[in-house]
N, C-alpha and C. Protein backbone atom coordinates (compact mmCIF):
# COMPACT_ATOMS: atom_id res chain seq x y z
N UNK A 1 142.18 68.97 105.12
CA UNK A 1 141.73 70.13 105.85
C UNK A 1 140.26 70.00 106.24
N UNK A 2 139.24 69.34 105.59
CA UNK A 2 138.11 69.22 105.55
C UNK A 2 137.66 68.33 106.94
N UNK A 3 138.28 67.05 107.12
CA UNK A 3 138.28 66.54 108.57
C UNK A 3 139.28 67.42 109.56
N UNK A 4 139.79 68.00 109.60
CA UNK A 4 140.71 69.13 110.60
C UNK A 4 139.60 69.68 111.21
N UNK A 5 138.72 70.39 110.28
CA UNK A 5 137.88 71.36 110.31
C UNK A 5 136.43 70.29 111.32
N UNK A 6 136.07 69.68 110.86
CA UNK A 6 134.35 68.71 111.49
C UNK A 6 135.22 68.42 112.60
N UNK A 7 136.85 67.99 112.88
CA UNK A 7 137.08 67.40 114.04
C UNK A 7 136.83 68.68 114.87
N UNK A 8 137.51 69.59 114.87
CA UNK A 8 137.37 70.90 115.57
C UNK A 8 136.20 71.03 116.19
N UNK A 9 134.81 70.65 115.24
CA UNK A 9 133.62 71.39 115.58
C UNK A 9 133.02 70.20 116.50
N UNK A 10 133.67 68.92 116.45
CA UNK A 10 133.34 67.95 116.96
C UNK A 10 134.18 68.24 118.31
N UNK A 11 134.88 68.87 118.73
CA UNK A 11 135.61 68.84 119.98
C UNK A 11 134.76 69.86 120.68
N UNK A 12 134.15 71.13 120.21
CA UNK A 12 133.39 71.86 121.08
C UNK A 12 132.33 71.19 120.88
N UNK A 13 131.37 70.64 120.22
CA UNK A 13 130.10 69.57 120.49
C UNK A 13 130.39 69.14 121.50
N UNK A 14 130.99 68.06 121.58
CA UNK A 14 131.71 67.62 122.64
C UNK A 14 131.77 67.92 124.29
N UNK A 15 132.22 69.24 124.52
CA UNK A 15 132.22 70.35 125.70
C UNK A 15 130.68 70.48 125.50
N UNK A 16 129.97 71.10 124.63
CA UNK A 16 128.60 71.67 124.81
C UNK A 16 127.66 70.52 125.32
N UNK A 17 127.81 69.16 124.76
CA UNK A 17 127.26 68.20 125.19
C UNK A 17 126.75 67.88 126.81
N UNK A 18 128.31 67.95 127.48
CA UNK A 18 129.41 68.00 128.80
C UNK A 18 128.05 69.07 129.57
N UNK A 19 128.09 70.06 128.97
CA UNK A 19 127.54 71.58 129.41
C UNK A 19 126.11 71.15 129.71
N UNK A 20 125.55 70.86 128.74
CA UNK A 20 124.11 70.85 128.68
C UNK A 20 123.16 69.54 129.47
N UNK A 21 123.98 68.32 129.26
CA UNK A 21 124.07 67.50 130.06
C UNK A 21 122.97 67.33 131.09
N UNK A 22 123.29 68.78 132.33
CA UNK A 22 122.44 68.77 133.31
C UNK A 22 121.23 69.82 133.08
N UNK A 23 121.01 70.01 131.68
CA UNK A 23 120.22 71.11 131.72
C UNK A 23 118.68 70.43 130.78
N UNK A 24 117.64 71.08 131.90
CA UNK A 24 116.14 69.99 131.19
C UNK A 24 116.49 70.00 129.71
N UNK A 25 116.01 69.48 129.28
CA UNK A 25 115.45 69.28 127.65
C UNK A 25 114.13 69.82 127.44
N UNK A 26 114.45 70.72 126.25
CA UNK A 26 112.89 71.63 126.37
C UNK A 26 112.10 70.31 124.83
N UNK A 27 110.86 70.66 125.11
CA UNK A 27 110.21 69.39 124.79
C UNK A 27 109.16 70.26 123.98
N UNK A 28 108.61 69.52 122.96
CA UNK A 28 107.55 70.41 121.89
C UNK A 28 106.34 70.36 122.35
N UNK A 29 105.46 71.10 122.54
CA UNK A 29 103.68 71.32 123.42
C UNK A 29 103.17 70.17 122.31
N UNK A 30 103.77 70.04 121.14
CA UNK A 30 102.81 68.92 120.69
C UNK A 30 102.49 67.78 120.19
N UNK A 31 103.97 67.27 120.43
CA UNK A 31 104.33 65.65 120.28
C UNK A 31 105.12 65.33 121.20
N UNK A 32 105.75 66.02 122.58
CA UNK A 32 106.52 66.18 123.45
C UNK A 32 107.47 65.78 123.14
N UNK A 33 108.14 65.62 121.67
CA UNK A 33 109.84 65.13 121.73
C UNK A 33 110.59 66.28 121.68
N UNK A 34 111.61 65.42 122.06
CA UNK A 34 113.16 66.85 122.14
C UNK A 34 113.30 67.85 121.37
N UNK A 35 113.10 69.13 121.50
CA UNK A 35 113.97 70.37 121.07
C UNK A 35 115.46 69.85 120.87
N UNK A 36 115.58 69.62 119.62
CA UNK A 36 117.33 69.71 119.39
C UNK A 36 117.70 70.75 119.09
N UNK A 37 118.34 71.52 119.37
CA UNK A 37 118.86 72.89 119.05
C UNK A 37 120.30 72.86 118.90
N UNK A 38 120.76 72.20 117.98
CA UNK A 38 122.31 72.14 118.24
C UNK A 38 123.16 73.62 117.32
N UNK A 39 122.71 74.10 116.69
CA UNK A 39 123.22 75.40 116.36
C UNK A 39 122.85 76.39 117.24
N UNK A 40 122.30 76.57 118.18
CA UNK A 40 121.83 77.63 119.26
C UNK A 40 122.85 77.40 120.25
N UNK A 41 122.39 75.95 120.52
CA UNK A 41 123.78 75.71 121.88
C UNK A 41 125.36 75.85 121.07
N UNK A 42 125.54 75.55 119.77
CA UNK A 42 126.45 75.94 119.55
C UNK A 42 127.14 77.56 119.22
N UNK A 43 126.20 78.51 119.10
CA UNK A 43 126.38 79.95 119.33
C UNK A 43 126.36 80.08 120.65
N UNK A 44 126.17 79.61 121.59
CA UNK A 44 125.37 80.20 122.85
C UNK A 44 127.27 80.00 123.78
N UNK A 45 127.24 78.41 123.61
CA UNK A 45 128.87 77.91 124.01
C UNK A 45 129.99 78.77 123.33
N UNK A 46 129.76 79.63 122.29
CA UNK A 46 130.97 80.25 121.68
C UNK A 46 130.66 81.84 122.44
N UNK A 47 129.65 82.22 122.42
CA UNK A 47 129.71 83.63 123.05
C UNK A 47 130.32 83.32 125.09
N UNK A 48 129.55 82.09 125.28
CA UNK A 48 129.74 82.37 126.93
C UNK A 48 131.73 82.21 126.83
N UNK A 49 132.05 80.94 125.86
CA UNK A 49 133.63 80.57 126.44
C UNK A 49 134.63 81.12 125.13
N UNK A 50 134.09 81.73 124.32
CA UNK A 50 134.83 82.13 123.20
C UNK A 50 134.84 84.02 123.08
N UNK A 51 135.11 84.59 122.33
CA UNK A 51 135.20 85.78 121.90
C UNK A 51 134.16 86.01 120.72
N UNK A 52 133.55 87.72 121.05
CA UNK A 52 132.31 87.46 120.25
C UNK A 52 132.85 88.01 119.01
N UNK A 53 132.15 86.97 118.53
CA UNK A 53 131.55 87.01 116.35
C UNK A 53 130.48 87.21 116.31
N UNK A 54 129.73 88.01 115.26
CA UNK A 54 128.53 87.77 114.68
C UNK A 54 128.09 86.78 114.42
N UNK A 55 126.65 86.90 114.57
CA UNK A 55 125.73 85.59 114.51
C UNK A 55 126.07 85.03 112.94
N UNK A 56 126.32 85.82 112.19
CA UNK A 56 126.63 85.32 110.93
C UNK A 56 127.73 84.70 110.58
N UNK A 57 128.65 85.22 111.63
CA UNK A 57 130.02 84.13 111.29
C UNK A 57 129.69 82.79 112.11
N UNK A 58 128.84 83.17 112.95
CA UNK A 58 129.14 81.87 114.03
C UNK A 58 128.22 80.70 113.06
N UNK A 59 126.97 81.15 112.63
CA UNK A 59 126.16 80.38 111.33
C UNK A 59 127.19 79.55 110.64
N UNK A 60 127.87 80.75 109.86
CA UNK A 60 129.07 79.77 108.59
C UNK A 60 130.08 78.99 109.29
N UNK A 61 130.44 79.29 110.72
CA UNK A 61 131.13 78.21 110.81
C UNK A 61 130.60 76.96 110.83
N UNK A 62 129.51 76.72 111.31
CA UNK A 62 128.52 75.55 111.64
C UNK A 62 127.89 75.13 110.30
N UNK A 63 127.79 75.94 109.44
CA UNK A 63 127.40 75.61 107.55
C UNK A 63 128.29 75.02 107.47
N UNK A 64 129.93 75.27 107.77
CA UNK A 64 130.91 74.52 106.71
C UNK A 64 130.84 73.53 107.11
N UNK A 65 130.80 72.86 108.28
CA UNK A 65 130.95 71.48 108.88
C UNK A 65 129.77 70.82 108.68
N UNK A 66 128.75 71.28 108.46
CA UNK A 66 127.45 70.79 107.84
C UNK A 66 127.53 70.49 106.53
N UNK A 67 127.89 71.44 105.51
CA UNK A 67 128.15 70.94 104.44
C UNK A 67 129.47 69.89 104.01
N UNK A 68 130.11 70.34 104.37
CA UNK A 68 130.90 68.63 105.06
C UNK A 68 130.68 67.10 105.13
N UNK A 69 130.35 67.31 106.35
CA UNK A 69 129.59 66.06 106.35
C UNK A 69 128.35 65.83 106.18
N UNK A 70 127.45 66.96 105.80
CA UNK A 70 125.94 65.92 105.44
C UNK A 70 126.16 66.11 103.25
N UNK A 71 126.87 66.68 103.56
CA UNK A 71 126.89 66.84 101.71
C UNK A 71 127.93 66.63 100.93
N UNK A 72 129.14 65.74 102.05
CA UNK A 72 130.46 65.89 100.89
C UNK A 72 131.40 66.98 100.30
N UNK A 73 130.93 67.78 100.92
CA UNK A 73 132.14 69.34 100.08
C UNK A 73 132.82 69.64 100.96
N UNK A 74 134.11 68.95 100.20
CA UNK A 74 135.22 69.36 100.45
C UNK A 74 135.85 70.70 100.72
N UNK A 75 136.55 71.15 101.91
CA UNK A 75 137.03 72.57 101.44
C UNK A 75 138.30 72.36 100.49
N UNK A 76 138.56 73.13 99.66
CA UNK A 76 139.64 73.79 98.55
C UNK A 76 141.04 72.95 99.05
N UNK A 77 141.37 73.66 100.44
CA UNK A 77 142.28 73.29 100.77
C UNK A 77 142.69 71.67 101.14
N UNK A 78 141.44 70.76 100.70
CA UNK A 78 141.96 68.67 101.03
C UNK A 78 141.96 68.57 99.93
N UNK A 79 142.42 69.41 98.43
CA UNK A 79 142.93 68.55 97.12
C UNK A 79 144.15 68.29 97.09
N UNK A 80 144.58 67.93 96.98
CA UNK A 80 146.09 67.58 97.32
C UNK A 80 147.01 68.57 95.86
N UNK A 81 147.97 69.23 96.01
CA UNK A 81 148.13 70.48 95.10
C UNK A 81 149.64 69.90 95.16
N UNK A 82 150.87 70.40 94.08
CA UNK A 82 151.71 70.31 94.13
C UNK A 82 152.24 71.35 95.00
N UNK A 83 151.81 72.71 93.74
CA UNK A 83 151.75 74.05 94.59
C UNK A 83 151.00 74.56 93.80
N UNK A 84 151.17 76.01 93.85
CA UNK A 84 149.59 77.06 93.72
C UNK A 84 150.42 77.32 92.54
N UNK A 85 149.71 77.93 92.29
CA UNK A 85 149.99 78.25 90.10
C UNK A 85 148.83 78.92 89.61
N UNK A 86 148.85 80.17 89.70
CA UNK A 86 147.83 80.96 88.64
C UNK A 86 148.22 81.61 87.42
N UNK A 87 147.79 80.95 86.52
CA UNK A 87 148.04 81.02 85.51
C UNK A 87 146.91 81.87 84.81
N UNK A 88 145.00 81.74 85.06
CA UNK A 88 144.10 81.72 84.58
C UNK A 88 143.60 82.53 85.36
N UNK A 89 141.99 82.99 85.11
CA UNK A 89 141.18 83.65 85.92
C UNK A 89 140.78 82.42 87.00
N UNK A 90 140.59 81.65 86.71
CA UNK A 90 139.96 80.20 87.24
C UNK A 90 140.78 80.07 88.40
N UNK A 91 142.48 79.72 87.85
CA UNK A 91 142.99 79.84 89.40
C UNK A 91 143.45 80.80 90.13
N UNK A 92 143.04 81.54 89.81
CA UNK A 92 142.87 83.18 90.48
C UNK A 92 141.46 83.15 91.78
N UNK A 93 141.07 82.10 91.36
CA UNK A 93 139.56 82.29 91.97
C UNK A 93 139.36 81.17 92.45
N UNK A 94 139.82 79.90 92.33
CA UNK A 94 140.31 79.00 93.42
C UNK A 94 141.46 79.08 94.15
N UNK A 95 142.46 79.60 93.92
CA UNK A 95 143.01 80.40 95.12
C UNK A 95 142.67 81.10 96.44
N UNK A 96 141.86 82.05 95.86
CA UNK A 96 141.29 82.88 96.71
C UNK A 96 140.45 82.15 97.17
N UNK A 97 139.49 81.13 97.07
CA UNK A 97 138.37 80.57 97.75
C UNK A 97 139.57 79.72 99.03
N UNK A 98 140.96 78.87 98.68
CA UNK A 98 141.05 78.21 99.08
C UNK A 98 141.80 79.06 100.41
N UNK A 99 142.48 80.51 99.90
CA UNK A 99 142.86 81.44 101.15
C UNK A 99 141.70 81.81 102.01
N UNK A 100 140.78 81.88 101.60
CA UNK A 100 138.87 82.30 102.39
C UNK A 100 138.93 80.97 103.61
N UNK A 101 139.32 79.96 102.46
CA UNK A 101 138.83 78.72 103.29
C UNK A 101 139.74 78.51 104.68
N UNK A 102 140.75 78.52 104.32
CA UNK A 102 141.98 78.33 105.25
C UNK A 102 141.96 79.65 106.46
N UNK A 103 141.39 80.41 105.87
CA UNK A 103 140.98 81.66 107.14
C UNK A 103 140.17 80.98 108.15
N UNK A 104 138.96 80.46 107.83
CA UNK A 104 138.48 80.49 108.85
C UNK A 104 138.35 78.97 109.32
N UNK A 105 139.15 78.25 108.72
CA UNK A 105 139.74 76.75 109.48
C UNK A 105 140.86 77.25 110.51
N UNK A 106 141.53 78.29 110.46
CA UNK A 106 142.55 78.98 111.47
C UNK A 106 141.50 79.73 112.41
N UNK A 107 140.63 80.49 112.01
CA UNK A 107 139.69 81.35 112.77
C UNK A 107 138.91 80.12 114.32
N UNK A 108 138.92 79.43 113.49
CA UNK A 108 137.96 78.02 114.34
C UNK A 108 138.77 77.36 114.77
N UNK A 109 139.86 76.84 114.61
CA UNK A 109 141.02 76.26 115.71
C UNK A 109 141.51 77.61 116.59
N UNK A 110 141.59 78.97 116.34
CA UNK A 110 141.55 79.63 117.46
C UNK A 110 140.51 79.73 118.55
N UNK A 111 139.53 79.74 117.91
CA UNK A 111 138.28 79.92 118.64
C UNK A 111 138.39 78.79 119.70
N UNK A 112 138.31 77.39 119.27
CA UNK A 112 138.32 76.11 119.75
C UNK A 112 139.26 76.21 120.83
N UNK A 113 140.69 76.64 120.66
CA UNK A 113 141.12 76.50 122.12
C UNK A 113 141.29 77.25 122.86
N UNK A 114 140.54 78.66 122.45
CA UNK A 114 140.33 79.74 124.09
C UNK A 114 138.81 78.99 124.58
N UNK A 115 138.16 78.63 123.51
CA UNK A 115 136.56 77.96 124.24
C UNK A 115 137.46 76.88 125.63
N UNK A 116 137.99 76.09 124.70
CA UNK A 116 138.27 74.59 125.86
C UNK A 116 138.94 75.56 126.92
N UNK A 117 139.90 75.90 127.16
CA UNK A 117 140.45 76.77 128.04
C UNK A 117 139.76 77.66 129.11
N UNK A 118 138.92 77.80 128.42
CA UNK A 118 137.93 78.81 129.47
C UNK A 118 136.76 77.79 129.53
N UNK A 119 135.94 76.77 128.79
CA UNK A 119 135.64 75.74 129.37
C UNK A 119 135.76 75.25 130.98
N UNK A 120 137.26 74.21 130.96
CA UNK A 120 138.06 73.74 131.56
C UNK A 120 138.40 74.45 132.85
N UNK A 121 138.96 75.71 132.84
CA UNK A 121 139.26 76.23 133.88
C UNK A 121 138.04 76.62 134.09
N UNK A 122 136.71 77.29 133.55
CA UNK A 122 135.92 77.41 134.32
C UNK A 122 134.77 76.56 135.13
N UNK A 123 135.05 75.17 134.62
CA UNK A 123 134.23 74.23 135.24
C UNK A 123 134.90 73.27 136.44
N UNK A 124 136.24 73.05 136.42
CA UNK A 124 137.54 72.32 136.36
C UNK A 124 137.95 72.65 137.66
N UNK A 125 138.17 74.27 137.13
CA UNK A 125 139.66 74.15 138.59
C UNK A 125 138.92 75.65 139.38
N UNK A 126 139.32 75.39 140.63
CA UNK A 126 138.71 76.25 141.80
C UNK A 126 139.66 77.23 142.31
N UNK A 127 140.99 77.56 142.02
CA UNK A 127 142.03 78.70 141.80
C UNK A 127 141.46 80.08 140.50
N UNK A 128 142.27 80.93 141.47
CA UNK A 128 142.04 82.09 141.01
C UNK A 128 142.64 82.26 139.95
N UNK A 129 142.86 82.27 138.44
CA UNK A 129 143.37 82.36 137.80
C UNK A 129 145.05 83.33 138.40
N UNK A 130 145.78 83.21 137.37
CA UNK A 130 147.40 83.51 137.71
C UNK A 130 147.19 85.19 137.90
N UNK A 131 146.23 85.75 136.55
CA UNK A 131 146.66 87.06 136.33
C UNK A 131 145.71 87.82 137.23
N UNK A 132 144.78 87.22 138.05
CA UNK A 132 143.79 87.77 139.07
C UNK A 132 144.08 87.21 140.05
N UNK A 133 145.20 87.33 141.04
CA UNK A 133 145.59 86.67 141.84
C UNK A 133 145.79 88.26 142.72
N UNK A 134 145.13 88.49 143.93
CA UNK A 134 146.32 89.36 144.13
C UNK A 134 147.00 89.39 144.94
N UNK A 135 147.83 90.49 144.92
CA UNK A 135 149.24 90.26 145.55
C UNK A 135 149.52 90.62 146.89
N UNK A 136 149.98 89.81 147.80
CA UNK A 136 150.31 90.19 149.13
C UNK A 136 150.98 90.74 149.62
C-alpha cells in the first residue's frame, strides 16, 4: 500500500511538472537559485483540477508520501496480515490506524483521477464537454 500511495503522488507530480513547465522559475534576491516549491504547486494543482480540501488535509497528504520515502514508514496497511484479529487494546489501535490509513490512500486515488481528468481534458481536448453541450 505504501508504494500505491508515493506512486499516486508521483502521477500528479508528474501533471504539475507538465503544468509548470512553461511557467518562470521564481529565483531567490540572494543567491539567485530556484524557488522549489513543490508542496505549494502541489496544493495549488489540487485546488485548480481537484475538489477542495483543507490546507491541512492537502499538507498530510504530501507528509505521508514524504514520510515514505524520505524516512521509510511504512503505512499499516504493506504488513502483510493473514487477517485482522483484535484481541488486545494494541490491536484495537493498529486497526484503526490501518482503517485511517487506507482512508486516505482511497481519498488520494480519488482525488488523483478527477485531477488527471480535468487535467487532460482541460489542456488536451478543445470540445465542449458532453454535459455542456447544448442542445439544438
Amino acid at each position: 500500500m505504501s508504494a500505491f500511495y508515493v506512486f499516486l503522488v508521483i502521477a500528479l507530480e508528474s501533471l504539475i511538472e507538465i503544468e509548470s513547465s512553461n511557467l518562470p522559475n521564481k529565483r531567490c534576491d540572494e543567491c539567485k537559485g530556484e524557488l522549489y516549491r513543490v508542496v505549494a504547486k502541489f496544493k495549488t494543482f489540487i485546488d485548480k483540477y481537484g475538489w477542495q480540501i483543507s490546507n491541512k488535509d492537502k499538507n498530510e497528504l504530501y507528509h505521508f508520501r514524504s514520510q515514505i520515502i524520505h524516512l521509510g514508514k511504512l503505512l499499516e496497511g504493506s504488513h502483510p496480515t493473514a487477517s485482522v484479529f483484535i484481541g488486545t487494546q494494541e490491536d484495537l489501535v493498529r486497526e484503526h490506524k490501518r482503517a485511517s490509513e487506507q482512508r486516505k490512500v482511497r481519498t488520494l486515488e480519488s482525488l488523483v483521477e478527477v485531477c488527471f481528468a480535468a487535467f487532460l481534458y482541460s489542456n488536451f481536448n478543445s470540445e465542449t464537454p458532453p454535459n455542456n453541450k447544448s442542445e439544438s
